[in-house]
N, C-alpha and C. Protein backbone atom coordinates (compact mmCIF):
# COMPACT_ATOMS: atom_id res chain seq x y z
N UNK A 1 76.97 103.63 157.38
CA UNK A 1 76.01 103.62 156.28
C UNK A 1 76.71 103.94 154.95
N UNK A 2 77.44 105.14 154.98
CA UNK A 2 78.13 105.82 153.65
C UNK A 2 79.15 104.27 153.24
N UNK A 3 79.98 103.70 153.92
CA UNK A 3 80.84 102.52 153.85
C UNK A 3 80.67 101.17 153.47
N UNK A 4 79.15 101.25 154.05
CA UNK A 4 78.67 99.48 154.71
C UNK A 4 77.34 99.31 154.20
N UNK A 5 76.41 99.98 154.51
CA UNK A 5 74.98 100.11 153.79
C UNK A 5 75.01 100.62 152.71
N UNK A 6 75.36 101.77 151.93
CA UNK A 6 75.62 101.73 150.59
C UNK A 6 76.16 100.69 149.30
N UNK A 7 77.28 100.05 149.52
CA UNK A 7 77.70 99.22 148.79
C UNK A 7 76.36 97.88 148.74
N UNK A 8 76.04 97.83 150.02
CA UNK A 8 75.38 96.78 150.08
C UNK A 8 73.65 96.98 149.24
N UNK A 9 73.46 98.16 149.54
CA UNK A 9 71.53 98.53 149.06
C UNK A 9 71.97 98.90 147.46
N UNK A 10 72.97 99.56 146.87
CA UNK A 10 73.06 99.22 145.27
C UNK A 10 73.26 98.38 145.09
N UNK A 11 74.37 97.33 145.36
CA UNK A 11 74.00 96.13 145.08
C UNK A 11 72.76 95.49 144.90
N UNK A 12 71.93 95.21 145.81
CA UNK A 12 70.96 94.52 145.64
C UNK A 12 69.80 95.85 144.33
N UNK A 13 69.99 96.79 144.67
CA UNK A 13 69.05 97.97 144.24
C UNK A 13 69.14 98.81 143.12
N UNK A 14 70.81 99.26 142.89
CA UNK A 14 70.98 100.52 142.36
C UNK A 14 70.99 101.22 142.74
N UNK A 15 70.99 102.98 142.52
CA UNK A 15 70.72 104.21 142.66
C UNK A 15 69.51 104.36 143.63
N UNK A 16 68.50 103.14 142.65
CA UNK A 16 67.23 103.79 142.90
C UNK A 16 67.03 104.13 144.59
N UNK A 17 67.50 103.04 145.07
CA UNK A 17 67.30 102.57 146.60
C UNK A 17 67.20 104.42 147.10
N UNK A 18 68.07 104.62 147.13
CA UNK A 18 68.07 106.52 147.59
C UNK A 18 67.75 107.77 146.76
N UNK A 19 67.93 107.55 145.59
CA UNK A 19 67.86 108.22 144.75
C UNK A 19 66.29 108.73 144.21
N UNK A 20 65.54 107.38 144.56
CA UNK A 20 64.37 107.55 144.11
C UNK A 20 63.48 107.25 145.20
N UNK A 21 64.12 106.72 146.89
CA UNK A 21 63.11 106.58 147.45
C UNK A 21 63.63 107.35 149.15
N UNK A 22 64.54 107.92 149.17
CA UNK A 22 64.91 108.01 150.59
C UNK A 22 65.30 110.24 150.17
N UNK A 23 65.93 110.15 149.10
CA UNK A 23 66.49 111.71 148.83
C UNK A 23 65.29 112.83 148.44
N UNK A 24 65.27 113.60 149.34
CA UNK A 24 64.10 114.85 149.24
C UNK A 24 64.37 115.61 147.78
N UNK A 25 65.70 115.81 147.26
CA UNK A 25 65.93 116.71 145.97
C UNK A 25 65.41 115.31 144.94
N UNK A 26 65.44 114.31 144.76
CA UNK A 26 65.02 113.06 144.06
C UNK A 26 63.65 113.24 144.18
N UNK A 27 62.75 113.56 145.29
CA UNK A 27 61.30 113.54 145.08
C UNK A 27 60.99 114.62 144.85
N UNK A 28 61.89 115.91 144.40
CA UNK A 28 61.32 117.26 144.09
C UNK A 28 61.54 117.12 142.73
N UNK A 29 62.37 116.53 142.65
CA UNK A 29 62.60 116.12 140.84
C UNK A 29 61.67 115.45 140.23
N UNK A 30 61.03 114.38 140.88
CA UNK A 30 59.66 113.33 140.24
C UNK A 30 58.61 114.40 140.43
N UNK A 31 58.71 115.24 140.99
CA UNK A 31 56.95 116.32 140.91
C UNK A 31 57.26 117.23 140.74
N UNK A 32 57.65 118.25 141.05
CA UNK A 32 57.86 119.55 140.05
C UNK A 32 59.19 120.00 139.17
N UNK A 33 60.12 118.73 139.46
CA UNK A 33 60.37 118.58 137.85
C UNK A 33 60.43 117.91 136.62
N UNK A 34 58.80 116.94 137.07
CA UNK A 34 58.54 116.11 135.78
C UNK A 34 58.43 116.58 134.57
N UNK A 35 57.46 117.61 134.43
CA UNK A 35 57.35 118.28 133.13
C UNK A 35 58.57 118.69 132.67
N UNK A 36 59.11 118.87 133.09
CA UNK A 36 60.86 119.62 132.04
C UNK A 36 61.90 118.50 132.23
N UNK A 37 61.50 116.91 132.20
CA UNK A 37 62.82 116.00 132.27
C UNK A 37 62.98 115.98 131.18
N UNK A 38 62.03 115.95 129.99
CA UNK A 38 63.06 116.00 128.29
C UNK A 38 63.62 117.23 127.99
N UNK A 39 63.66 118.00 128.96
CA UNK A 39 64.89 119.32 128.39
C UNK A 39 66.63 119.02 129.03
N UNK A 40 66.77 118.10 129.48
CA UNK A 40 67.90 117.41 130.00
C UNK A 40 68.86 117.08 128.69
N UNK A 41 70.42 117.69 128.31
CA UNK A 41 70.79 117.63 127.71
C UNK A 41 71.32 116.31 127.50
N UNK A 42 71.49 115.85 126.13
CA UNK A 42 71.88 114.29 126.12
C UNK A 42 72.90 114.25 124.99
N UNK A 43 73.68 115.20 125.15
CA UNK A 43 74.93 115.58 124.08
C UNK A 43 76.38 114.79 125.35
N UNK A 44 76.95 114.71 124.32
CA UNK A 44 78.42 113.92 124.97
C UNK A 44 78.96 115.28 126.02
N UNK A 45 79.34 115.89 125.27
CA UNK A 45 79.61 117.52 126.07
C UNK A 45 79.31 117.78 127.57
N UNK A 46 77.73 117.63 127.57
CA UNK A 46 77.17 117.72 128.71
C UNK A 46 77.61 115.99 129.86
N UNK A 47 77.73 115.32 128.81
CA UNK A 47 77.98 114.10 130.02
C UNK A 47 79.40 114.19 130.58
N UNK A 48 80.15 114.71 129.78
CA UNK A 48 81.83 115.12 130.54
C UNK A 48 81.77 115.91 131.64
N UNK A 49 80.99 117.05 131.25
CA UNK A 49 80.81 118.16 132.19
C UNK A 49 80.26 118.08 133.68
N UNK A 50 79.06 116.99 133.38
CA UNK A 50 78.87 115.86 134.56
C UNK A 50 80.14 115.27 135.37
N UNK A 51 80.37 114.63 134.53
CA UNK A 51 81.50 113.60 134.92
C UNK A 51 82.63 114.21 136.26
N UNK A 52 82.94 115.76 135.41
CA UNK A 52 83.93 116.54 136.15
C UNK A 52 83.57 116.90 137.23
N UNK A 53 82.27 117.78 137.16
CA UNK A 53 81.59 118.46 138.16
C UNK A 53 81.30 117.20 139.37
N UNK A 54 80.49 116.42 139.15
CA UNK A 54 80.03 115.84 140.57
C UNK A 54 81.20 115.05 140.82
N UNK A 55 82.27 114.56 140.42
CA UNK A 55 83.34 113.88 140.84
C UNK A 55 84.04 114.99 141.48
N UNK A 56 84.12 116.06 141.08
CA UNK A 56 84.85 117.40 141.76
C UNK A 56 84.49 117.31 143.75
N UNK A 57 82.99 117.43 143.24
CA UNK A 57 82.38 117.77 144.35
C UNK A 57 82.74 116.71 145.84
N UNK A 58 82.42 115.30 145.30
CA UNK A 58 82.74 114.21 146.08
C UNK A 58 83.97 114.22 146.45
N UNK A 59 85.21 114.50 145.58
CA UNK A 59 86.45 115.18 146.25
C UNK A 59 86.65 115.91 147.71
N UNK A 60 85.86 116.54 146.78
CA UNK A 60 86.12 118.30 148.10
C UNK A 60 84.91 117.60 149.39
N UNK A 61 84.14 116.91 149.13
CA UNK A 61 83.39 116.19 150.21
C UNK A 61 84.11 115.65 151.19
N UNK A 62 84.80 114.60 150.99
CA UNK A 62 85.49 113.86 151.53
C UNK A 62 86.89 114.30 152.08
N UNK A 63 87.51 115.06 151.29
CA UNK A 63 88.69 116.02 152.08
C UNK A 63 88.21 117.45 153.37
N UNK A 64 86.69 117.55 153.10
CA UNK A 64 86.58 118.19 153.95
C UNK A 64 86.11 117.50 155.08
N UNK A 65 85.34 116.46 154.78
CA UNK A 65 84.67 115.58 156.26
C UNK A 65 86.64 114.99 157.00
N UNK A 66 86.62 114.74 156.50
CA UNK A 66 88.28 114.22 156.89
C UNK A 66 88.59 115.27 157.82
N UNK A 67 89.19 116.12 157.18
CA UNK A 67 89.43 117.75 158.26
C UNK A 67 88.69 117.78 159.20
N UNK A 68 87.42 117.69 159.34
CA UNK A 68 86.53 117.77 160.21
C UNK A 68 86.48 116.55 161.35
N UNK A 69 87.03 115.57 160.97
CA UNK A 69 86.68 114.39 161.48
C UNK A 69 88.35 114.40 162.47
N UNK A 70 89.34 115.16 162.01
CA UNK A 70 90.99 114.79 162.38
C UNK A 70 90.77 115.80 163.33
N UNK A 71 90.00 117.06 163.15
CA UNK A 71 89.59 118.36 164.02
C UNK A 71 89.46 117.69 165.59
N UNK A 72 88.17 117.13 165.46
CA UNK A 72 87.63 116.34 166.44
C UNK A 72 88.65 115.54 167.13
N UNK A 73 88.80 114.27 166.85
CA UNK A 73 89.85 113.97 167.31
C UNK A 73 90.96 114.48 167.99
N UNK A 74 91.68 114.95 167.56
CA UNK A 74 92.76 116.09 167.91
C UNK A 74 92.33 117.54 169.21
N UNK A 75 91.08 117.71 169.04
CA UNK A 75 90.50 118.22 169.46
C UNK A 75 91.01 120.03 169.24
N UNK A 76 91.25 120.30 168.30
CA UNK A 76 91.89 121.45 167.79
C UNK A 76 91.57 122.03 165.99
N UNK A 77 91.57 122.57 165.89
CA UNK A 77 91.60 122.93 164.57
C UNK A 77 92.90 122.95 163.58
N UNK A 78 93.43 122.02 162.88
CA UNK A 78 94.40 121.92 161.94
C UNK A 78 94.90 122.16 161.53
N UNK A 79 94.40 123.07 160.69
CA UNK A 79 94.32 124.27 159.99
C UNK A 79 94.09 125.86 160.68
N UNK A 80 94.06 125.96 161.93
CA UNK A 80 93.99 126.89 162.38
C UNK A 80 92.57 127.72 162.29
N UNK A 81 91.86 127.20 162.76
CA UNK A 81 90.35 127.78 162.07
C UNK A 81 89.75 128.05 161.07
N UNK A 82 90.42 127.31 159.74
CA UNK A 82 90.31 127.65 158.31
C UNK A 82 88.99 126.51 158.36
N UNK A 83 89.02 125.41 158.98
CA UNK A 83 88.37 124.37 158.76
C UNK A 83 86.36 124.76 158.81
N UNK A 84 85.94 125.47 159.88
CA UNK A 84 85.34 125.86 160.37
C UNK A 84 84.33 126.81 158.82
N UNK A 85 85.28 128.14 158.39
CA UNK A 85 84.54 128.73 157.18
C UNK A 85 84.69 128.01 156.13
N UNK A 86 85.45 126.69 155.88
CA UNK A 86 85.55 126.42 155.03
C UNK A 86 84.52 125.35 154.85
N UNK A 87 83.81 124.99 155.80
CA UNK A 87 82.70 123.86 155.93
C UNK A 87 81.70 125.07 155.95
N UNK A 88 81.41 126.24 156.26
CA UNK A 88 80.05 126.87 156.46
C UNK A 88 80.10 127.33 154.69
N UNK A 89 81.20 127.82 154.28
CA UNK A 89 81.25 128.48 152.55
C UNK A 89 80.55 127.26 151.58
N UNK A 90 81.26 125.90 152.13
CA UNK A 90 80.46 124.60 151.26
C UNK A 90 79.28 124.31 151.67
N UNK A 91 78.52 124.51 152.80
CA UNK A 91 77.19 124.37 153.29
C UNK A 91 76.31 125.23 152.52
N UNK A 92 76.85 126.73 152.45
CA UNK A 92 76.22 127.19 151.82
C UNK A 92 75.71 127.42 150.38
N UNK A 93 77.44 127.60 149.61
CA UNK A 93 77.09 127.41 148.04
C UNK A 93 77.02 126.17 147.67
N UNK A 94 77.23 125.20 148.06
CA UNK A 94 76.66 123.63 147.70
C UNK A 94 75.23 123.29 148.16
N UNK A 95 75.15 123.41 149.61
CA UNK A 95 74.27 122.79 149.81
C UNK A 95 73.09 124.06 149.75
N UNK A 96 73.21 125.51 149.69
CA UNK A 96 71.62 126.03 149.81
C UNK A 96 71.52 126.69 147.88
N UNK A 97 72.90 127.03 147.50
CA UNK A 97 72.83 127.50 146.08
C UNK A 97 72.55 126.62 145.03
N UNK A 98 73.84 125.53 145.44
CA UNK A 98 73.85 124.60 143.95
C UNK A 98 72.65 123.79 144.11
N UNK A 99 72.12 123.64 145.48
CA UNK A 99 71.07 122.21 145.15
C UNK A 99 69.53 122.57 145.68
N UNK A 100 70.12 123.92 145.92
CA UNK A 100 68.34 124.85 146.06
C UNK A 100 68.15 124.94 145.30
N UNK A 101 68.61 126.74 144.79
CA UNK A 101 68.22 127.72 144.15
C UNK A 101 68.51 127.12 142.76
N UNK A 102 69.58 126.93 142.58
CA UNK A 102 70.41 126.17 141.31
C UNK A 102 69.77 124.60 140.79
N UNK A 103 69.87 124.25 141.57
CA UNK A 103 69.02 122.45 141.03
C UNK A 103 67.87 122.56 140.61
N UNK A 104 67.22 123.52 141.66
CA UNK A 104 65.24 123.56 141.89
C UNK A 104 64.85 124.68 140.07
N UNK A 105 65.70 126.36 140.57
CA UNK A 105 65.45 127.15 139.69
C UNK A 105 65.55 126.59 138.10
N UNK A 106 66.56 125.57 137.84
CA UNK A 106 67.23 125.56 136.29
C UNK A 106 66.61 124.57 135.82
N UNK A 107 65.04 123.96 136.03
CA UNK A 107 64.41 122.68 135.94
C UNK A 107 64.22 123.00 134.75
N UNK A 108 63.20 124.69 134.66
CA UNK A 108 63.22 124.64 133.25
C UNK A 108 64.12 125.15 131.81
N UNK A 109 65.41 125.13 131.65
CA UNK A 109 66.04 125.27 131.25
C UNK A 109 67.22 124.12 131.17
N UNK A 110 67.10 122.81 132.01
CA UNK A 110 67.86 122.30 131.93
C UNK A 110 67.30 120.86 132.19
N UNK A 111 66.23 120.70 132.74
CA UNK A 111 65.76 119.47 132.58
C UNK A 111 66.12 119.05 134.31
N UNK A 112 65.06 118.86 134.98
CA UNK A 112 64.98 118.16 136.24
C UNK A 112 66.30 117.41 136.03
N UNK A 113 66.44 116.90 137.83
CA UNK A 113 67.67 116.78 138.75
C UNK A 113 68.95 117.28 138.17
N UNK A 114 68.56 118.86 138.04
CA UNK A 114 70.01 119.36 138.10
C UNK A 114 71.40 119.08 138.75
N UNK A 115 70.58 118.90 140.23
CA UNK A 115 71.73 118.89 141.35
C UNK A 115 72.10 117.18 141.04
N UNK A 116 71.00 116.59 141.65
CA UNK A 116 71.45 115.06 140.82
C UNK A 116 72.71 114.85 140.12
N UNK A 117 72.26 115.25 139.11
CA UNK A 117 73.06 114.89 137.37
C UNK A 117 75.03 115.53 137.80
N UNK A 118 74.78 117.01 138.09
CA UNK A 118 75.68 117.69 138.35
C UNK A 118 76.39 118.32 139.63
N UNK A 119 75.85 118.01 141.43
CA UNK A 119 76.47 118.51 142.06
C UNK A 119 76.22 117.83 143.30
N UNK A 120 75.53 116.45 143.49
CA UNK A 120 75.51 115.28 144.28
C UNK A 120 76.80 114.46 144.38
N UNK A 121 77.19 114.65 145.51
CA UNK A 121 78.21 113.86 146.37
C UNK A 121 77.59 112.64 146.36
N UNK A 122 75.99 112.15 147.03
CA UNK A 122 75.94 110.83 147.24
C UNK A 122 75.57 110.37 145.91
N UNK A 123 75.42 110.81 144.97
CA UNK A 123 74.93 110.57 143.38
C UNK A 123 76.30 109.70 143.19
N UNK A 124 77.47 110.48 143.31
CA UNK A 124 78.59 110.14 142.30
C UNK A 124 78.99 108.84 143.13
N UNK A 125 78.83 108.40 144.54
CA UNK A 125 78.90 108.06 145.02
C UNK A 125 78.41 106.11 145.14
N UNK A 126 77.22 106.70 144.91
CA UNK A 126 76.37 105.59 144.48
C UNK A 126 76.54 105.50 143.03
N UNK A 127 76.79 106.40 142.29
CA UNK A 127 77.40 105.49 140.87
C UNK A 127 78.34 104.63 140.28
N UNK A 128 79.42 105.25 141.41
CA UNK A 128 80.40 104.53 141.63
C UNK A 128 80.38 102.61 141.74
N UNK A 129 79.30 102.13 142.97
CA UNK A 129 78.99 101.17 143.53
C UNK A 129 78.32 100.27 142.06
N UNK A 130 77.22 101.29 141.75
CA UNK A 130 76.05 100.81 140.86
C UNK A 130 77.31 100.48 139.81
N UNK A 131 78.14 101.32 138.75
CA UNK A 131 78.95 100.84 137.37
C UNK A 131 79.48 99.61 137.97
N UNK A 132 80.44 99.35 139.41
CA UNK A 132 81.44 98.76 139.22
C UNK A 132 80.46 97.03 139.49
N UNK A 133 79.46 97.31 140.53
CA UNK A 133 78.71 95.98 141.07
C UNK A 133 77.66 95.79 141.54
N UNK A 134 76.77 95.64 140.42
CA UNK A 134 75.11 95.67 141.23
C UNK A 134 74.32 94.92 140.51
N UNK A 135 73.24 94.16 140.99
CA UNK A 135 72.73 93.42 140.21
C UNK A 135 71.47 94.28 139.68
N UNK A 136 71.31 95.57 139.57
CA UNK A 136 70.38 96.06 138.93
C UNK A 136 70.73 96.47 137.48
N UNK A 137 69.83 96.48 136.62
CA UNK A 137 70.51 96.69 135.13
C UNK A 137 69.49 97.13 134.03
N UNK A 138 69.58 98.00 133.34
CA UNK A 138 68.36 98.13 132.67
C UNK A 138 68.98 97.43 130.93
N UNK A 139 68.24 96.72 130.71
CA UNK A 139 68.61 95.43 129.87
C UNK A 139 68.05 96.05 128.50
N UNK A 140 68.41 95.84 127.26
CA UNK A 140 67.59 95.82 126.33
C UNK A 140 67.94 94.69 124.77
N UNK A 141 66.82 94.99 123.63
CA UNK A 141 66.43 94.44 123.05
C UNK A 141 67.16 94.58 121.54
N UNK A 142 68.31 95.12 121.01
CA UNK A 142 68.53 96.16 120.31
C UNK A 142 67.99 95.69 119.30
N UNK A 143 67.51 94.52 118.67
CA UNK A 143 67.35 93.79 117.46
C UNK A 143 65.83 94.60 117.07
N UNK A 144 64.66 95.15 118.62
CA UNK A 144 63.65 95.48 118.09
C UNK A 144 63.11 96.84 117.91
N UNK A 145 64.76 97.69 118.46
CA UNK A 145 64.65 99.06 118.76
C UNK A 145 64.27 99.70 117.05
N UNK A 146 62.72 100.38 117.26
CA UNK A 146 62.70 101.45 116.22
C UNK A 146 63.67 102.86 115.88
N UNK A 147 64.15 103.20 117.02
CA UNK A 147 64.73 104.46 116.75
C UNK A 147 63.65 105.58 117.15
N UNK A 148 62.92 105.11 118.15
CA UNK A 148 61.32 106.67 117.91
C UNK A 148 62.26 107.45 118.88
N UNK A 149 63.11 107.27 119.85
CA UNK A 149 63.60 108.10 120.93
C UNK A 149 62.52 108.58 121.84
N UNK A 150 61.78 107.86 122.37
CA UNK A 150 61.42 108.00 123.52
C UNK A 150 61.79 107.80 124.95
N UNK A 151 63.05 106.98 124.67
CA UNK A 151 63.46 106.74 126.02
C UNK A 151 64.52 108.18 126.29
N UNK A 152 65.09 108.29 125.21
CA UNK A 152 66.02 109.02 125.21
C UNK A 152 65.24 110.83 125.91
N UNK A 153 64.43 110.87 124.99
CA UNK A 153 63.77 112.02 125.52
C UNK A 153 62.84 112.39 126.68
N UNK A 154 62.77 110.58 127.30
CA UNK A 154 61.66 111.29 128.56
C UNK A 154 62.63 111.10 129.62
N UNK A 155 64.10 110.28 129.55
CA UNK A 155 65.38 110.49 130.65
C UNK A 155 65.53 111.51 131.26
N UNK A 156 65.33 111.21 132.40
CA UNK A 156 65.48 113.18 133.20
C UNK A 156 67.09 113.33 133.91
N UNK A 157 67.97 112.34 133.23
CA UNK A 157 69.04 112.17 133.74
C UNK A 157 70.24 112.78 132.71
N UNK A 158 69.38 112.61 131.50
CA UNK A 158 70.43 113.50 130.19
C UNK A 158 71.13 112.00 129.61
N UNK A 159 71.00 110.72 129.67
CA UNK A 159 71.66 109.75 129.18
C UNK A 159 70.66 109.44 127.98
N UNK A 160 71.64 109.25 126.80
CA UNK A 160 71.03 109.10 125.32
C UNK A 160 70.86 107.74 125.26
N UNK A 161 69.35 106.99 125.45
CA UNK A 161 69.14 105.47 126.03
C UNK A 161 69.17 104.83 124.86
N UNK A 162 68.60 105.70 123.49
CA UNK A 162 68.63 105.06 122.71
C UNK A 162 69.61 104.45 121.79
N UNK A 163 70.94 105.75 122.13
CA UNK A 163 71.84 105.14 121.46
C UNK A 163 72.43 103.76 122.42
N UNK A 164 72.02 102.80 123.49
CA UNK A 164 72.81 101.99 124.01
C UNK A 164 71.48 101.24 123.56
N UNK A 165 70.28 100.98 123.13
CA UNK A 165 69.38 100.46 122.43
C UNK A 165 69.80 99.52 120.98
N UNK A 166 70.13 100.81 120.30
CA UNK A 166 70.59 100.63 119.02
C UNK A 166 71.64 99.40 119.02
N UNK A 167 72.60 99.65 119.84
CA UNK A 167 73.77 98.74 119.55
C UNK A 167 73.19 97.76 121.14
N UNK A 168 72.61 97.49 121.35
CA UNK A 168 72.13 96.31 122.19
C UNK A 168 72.70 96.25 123.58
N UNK A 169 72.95 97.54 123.74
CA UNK A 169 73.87 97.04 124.86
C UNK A 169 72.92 97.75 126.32
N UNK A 170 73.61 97.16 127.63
CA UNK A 170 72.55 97.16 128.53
C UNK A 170 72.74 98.72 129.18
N UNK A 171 72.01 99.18 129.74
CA UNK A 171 72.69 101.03 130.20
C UNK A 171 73.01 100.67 131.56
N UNK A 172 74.12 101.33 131.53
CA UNK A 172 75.04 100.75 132.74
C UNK A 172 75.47 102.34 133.07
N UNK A 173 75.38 103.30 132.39
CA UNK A 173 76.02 105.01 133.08
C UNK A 173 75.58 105.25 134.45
N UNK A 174 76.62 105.50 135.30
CA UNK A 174 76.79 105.75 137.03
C UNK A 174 75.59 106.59 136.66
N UNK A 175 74.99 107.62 135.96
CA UNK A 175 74.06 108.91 136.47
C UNK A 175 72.72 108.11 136.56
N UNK A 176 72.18 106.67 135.87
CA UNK A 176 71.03 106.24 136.29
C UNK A 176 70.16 106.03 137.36
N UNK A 177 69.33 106.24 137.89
CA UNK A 177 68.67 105.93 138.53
C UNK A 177 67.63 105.05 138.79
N UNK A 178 67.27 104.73 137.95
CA UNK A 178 66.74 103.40 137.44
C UNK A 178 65.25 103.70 137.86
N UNK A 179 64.65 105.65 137.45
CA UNK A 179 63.72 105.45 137.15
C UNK A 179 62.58 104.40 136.63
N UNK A 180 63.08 103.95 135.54
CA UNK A 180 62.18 102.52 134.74
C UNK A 180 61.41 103.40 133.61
N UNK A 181 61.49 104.54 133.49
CA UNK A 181 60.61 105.56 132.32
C UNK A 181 60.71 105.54 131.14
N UNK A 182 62.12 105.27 130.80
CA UNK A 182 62.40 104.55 129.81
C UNK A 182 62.27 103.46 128.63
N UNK A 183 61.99 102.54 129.99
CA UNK A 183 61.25 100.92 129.61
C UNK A 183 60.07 101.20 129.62
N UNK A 184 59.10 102.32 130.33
CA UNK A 184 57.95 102.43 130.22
C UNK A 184 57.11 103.09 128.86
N UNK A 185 58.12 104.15 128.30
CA UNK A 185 57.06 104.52 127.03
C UNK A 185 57.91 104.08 126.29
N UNK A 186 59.02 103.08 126.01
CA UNK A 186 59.43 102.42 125.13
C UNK A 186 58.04 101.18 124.17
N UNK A 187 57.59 101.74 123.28
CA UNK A 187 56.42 100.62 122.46
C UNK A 187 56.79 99.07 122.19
N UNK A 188 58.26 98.92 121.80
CA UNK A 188 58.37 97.70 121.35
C UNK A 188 58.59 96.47 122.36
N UNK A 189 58.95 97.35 123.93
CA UNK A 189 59.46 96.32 124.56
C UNK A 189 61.13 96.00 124.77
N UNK A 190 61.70 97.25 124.37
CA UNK A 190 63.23 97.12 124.07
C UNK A 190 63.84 97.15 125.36
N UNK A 191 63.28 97.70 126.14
CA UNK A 191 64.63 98.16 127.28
C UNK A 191 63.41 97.63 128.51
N UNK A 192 64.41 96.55 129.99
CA UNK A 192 63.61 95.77 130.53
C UNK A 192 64.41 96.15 132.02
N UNK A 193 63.78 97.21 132.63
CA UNK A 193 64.39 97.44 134.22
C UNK A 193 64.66 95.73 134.90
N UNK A 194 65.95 95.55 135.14
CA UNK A 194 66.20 93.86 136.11
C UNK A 194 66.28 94.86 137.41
N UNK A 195 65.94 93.77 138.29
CA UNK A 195 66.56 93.84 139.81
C UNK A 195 65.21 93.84 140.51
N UNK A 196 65.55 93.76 141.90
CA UNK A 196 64.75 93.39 142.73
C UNK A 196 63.49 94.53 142.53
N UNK A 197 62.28 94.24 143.08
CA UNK A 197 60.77 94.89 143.44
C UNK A 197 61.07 96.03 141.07
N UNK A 198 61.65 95.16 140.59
CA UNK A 198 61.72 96.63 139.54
C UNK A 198 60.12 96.10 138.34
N UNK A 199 60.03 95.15 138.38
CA UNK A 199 58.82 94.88 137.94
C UNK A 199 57.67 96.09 138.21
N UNK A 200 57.55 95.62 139.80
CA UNK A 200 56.42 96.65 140.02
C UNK A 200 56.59 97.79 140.31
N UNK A 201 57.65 98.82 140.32
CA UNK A 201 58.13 100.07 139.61
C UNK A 201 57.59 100.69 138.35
N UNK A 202 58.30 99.74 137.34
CA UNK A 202 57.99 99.71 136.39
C UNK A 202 56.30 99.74 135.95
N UNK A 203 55.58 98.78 136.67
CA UNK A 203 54.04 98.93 135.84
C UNK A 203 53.35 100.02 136.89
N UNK A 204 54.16 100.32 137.77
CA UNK A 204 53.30 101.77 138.62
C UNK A 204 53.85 103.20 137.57
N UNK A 205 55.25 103.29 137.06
CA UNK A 205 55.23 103.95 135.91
C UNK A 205 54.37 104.33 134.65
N UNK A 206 53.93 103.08 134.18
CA UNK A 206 53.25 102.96 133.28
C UNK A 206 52.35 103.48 133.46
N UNK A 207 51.17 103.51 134.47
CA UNK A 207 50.00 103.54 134.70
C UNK A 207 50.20 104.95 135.25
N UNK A 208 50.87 106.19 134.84
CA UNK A 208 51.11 106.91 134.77
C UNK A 208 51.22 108.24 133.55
N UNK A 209 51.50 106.99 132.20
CA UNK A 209 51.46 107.54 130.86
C UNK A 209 50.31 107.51 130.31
């Protein structure tokens, strides 16, 4: 799935495919942390800090499933039993701190999908797929963009939509998800979710505002 079904469902999908319809921290983010997605920082600063952090993480992901996976095999420990606390220490401060207490707690102070934005392995993962090859794309209009920043401010992802508005260009940043919220309280019509079923995404959004 991580190898073979991934490459293949962004492709046709994007992010959204898991992000918005299969991941439990993704549907805790659409309901109790809708109200605080415009507190999501959308400064350059914060998108580096992204950048580092969940690429960090997918690192240490994958060097540890490896260990784990050569363990097996071998049928011994590698490392001499290091392997063992070193998978329960990441279970715990990754998976019950950073993307519990930490993702869930900092909604309001930081703007829903904390963990998302900043400490998702399959996030960085699937962004990867989505920048380099996917036919999903959120398209826009720049010739009719007002400048009101609405897209920019109801993004619960921290990506500044309007500045890729302005200069016409389509938003292509790995952290999308291809909510469609964007295109939805956008007034003029500027920014147009493509890809498969995104139509009717999109007007189930709407009918929301």
């Amino acid at each position: 799935m991580f190898f073979i079904g991934t490459p293949i469902l962004t492709y046709f999908f994007g992010k959204r495919w898991y992000c918005s319809w299969v991941c439990g921290c993704g549907g805790l983010a659409e309901t109790a942390g809708d109200p605080f997605r415009h507190l999501s920082d959308k400064s350059l600063k914060s998108w580096k800090i992204e950048r580092w952090m969940i690429h960090s993480v997918l690192v240490f992901v994958v060097l540890m499933t490896a260990l784990l996976w050569a363990n097996v095999a071998t049928g011994r420990a590698i490392l001499q039993g290091i392997s063992e606390p070193f998978y329960k220490t990441y279970a715990f401060l990754i998976g019950s701190v950073f993307s519990g207490v930490v993702g869930v707690g900092f909604y309001p102070i930081m703007g829903s999908r904390v963990w998302c934005r900043f400490g998702c392995p399959m996030a960085a993962w699937l962004g990867i797929w989505q920048k380099k090859k996917s036919k999903f794309r959120i398209t826009t209009n720049g010739s009719q963009c007002i400048s009101c920043g609405n897209c920019s401010t109801f993004c619960e992802m921290g990506i500044d939509v309007r500045a890729y508005a302005q200069k016409g260009q389509d938003i292509v940043r790995a952290s999308c998800v291809g909510c469609g919220v964007c295109s939805a309280v956008c007034p003029r019509g500027v920014l147009r979710l493509e890809g498969a079923v995104a139509d009717i995404d999109t007007r189930a959004k709407v009918s929301n505002f």
